[in-house]
PDB file of N, CA and C in Angstrom:
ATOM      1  N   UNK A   1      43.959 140.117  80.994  1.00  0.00           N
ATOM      2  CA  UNK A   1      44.364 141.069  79.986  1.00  0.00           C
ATOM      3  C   UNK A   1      43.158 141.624  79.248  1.00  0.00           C
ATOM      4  N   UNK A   2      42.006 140.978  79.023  1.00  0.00           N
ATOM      5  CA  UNK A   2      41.384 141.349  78.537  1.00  0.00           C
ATOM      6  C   UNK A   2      39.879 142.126  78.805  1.00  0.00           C
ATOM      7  N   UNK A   3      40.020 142.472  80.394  1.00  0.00           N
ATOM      8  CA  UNK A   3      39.538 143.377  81.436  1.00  0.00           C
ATOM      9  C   UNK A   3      40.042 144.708  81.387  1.00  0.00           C
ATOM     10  N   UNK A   4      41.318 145.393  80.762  1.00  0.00           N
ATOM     11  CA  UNK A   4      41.407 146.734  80.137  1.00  0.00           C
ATOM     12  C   UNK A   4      40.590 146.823  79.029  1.00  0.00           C
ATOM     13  N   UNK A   5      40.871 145.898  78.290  1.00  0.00           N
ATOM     14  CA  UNK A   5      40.280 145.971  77.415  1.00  0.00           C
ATOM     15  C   UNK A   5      39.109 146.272  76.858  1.00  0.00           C
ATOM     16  N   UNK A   6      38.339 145.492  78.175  1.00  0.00           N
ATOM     17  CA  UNK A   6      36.659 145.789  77.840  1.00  0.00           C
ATOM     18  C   UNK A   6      36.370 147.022  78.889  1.00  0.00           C
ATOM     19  N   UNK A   7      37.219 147.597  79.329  1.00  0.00           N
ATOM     20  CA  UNK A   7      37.025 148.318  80.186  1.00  0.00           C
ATOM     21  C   UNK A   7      37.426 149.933  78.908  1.00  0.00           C
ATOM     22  N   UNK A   8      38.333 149.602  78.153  1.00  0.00           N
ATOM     23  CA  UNK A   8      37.949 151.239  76.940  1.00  0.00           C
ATOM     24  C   UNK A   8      36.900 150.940  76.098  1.00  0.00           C
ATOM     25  N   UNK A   9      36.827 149.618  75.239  1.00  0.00           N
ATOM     26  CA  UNK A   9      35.889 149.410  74.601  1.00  0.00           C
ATOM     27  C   UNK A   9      34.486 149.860  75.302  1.00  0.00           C
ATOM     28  N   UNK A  10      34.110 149.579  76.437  1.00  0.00           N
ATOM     29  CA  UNK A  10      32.738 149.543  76.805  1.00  0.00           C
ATOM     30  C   UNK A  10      32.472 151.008  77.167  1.00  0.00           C
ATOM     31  N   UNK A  11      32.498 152.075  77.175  1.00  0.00           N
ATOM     32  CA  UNK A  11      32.139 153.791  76.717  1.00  0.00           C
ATOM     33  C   UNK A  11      31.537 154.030  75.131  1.00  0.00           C
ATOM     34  N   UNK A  12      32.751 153.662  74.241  1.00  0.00           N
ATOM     35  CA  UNK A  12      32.480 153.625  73.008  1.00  0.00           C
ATOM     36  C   UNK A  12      31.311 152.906  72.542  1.00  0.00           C
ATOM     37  N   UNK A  13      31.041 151.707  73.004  1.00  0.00           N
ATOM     38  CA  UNK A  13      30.266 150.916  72.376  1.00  0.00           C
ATOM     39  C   UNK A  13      28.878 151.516  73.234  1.00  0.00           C
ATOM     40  N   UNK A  14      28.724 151.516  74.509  1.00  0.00           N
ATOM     41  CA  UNK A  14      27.801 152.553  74.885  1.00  0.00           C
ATOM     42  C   UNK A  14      26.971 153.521  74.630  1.00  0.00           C
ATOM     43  N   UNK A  15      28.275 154.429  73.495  1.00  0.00           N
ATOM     44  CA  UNK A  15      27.631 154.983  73.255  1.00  0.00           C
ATOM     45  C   UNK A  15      27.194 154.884  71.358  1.00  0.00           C
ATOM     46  N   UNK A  16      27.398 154.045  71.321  1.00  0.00           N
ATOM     47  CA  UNK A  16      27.122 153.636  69.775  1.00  0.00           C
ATOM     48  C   UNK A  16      26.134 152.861  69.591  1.00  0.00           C
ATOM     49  N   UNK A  17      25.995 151.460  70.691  1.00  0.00           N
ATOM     50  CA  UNK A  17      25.080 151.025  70.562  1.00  0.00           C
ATOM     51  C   UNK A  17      23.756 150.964  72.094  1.00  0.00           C
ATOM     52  N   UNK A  18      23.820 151.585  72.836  1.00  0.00           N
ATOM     53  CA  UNK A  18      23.407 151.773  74.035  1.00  0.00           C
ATOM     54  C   UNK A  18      23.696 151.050  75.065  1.00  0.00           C
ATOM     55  N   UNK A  19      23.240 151.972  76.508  1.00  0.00           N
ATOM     56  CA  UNK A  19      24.006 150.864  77.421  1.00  0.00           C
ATOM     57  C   UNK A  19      23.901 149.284  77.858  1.00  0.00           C
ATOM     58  N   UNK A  20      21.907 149.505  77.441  1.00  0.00           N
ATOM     59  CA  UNK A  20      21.117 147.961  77.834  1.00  0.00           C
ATOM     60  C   UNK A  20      21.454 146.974  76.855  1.00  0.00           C
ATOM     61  N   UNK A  21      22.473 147.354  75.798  1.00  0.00           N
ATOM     62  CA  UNK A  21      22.747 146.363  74.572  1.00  0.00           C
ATOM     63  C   UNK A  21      23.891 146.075  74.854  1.00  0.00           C
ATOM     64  N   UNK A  22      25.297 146.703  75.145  1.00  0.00           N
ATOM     65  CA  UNK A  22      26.325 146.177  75.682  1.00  0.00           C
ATOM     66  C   UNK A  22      26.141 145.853  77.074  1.00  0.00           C
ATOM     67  N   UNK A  23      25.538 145.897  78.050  1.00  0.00           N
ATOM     68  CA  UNK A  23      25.242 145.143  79.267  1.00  0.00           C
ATOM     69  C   UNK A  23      24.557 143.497  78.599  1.00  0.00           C
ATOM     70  N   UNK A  24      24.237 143.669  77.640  1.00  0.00           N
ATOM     71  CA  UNK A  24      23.471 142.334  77.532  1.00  0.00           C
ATOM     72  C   UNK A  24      24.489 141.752  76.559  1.00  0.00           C
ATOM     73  N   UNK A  25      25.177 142.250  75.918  1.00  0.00           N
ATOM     74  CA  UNK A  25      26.228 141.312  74.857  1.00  0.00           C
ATOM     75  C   UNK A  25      27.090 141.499  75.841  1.00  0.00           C
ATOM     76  N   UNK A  26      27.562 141.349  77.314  1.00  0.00           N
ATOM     77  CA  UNK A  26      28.909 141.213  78.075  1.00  0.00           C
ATOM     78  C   UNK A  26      27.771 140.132  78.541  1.00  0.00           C
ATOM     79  N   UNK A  27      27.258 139.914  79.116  1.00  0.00           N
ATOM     80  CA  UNK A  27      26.075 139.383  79.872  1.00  0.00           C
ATOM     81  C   UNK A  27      26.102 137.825  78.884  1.00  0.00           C
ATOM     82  N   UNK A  28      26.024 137.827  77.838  1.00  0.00           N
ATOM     83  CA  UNK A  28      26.139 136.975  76.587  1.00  0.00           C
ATOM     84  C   UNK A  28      27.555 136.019  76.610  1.00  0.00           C
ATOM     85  N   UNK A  29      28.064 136.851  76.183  1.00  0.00           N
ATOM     86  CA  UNK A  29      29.891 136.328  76.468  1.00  0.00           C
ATOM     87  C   UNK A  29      30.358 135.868  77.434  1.00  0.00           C
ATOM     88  N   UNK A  30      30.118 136.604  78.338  1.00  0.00           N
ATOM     89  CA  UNK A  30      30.590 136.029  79.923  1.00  0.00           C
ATOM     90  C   UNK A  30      29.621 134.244  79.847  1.00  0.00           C
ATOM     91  N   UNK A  31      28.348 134.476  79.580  1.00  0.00           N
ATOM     92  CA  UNK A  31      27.402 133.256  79.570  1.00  0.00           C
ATOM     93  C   UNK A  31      28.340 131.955  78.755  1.00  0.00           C
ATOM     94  N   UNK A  32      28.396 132.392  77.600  1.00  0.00           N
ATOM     95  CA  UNK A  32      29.292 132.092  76.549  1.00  0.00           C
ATOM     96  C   UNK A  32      30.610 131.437  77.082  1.00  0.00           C
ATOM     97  N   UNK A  33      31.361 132.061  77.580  1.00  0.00           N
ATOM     98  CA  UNK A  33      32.849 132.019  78.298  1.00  0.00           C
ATOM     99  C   UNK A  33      32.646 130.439  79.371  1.00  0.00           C
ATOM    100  N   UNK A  34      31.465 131.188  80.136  1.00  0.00           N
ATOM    101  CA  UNK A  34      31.279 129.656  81.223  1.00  0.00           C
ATOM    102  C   UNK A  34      31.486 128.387  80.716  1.00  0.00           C
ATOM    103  N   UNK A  35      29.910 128.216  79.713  1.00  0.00           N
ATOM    104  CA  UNK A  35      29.867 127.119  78.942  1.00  0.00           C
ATOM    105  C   UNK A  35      31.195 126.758  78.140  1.00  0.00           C
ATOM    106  N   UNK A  36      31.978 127.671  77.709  1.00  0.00           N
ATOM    107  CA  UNK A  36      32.990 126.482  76.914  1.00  0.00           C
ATOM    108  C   UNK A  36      33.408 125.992  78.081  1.00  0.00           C
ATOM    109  N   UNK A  37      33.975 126.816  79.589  1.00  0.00           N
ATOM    110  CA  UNK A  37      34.792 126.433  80.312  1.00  0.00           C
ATOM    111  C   UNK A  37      34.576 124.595  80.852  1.00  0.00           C
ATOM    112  N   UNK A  38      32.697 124.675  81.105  1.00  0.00           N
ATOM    113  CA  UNK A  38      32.227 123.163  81.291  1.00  0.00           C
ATOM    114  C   UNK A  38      31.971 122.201  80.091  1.00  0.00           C
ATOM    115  N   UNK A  39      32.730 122.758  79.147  1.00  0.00           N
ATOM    116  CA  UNK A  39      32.580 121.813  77.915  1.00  0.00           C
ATOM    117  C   UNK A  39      33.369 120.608  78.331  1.00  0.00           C
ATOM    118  N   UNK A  40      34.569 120.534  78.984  1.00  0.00           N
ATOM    119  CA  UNK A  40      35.195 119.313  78.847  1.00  0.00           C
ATOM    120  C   UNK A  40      34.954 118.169  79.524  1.00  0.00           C
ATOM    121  N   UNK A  41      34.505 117.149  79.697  1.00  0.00           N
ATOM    122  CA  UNK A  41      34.201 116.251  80.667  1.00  0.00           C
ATOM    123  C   UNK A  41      35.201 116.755  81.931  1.00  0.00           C
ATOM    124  N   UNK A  42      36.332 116.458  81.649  1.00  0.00           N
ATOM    125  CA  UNK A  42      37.453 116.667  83.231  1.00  0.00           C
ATOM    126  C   UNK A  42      37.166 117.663  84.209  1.00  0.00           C
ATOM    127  N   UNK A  43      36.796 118.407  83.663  1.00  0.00           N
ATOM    128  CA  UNK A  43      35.804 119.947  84.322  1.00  0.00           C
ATOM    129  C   UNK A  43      34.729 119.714  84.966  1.00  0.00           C
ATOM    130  N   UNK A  44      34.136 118.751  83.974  1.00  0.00           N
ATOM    131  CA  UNK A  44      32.500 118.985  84.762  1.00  0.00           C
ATOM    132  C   UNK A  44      32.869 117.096  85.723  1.00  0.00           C
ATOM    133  N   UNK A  45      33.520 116.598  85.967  1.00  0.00           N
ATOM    134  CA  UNK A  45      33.790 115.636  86.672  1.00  0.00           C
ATOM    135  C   UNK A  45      35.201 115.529  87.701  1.00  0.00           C
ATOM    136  N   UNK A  46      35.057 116.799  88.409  1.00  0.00           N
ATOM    137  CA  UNK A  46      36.076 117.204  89.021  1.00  0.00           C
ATOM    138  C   UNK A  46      35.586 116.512  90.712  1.00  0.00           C
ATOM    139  N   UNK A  47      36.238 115.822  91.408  1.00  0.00           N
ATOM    140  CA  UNK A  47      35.971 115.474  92.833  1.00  0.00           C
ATOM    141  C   UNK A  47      36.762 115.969  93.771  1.00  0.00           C
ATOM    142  N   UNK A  48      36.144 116.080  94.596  1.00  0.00           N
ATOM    143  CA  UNK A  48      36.579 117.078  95.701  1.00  0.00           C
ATOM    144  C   UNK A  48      37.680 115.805  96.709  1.00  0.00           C
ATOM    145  N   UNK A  49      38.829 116.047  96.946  1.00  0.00           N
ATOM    146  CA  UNK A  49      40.046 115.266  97.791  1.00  0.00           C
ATOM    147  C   UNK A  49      39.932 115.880  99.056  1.00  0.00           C
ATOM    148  N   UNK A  50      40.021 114.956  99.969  1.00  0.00           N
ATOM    149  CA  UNK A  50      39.858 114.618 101.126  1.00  0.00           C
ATOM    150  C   UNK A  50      41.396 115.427 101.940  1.00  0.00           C
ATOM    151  N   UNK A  51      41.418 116.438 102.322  1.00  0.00           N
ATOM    152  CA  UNK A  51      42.586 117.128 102.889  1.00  0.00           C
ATOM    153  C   UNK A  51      43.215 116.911 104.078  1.00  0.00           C
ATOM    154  N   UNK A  52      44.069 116.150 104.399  1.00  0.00           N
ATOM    155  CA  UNK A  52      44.216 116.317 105.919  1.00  0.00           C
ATOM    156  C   UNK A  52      45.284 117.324 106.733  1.00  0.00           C
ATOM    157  N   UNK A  53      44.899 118.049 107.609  1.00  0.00           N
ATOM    158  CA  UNK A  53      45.805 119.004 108.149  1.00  0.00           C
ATOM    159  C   UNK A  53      47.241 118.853 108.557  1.00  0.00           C
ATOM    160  N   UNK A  54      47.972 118.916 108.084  1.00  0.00           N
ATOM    161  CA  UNK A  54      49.188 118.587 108.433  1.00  0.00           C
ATOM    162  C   UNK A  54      49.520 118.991 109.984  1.00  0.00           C
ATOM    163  N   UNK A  55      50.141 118.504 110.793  1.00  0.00           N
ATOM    164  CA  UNK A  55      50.684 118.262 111.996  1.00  0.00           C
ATOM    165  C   UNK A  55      51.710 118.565 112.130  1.00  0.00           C
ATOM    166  N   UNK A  56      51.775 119.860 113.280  1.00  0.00           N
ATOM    167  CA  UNK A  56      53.254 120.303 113.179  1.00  0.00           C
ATOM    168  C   UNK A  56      54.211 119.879 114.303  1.00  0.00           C
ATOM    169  N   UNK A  57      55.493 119.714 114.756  1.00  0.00           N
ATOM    170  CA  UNK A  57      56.094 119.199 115.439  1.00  0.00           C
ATOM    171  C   UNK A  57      55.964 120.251 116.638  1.00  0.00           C
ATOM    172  N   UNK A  58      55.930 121.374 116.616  1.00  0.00           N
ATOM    173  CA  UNK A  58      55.957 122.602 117.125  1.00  0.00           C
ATOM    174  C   UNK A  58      54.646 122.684 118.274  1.00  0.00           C
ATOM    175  N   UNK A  59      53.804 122.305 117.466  1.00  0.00           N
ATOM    176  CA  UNK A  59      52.403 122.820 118.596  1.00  0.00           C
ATOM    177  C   UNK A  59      51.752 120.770 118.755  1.00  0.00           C
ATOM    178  N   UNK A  60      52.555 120.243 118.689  1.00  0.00           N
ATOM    179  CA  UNK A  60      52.627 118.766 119.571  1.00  0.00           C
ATOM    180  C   UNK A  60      52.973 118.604 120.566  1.00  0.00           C
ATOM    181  N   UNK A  61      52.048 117.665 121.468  1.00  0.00           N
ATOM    182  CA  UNK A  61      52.408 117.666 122.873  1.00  0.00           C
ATOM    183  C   UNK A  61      53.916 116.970 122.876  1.00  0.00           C
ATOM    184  N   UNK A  62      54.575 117.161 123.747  1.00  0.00           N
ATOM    185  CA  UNK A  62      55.980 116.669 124.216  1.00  0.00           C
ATOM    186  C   UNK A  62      55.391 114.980 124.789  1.00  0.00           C
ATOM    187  N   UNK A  63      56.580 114.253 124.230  1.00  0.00           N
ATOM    188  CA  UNK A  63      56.120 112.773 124.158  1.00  0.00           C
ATOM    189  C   UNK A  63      57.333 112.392 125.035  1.00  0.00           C
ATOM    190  N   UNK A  64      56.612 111.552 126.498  1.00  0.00           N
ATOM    191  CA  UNK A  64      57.575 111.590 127.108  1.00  0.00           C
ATOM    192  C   UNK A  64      58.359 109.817 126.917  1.00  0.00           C
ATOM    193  N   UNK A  65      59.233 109.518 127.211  1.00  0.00           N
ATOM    194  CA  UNK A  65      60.364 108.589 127.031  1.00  0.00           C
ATOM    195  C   UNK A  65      59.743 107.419 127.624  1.00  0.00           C
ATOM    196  N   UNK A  66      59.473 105.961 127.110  1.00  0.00           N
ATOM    197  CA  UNK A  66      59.123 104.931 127.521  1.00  0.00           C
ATOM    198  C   UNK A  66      59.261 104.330 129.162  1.00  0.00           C
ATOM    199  N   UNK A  67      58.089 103.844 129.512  1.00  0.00           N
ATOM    200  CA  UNK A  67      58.271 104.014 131.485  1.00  0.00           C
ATOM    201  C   UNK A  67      58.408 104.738 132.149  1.00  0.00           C
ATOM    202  N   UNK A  68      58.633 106.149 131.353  1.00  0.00           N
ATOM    203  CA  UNK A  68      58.961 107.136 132.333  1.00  0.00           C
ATOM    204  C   UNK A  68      57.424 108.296 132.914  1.00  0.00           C
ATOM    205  N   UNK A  69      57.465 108.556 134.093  1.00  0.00           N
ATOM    206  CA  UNK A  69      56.411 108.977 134.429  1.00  0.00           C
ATOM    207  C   UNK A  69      56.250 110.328 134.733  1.00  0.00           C
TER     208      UNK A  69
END
């Protein structure tokens, strides 16, 4: 939601405060934005789970019947 947003704001401010100053205060925020995101321990101690492909009945070989040849 807040990608329209900076998307009217950022003309105006452009041209009020120039372009290399709002490229660098989005540049800031966004920086800003990251760091809270790795503020929480659970975030920054996230482990990667071991996936296994599920197996479909469909593309399994045909299993043939005990003794039988």
């Amino acid at each position: 939601m807040l990608l329209p947003l900076g998307c009217v704001l950022a003309g105006p401010a452009a041209a009020q405060f120039g372009t290399a100053d709002v490229l660098l205060g989005g540049a800031i925020l966004g920086f800003a934005a990251l760091a809270l995101g790795l503020l929480p321990r659970e975030t920054r101690m996230l482990e990667r789970l071991d996936v296994q492909q599920p197996t479909h009945a469909a593309h399994a070989e045909p299993r043939s019947p005990a003794g039988a040849r």
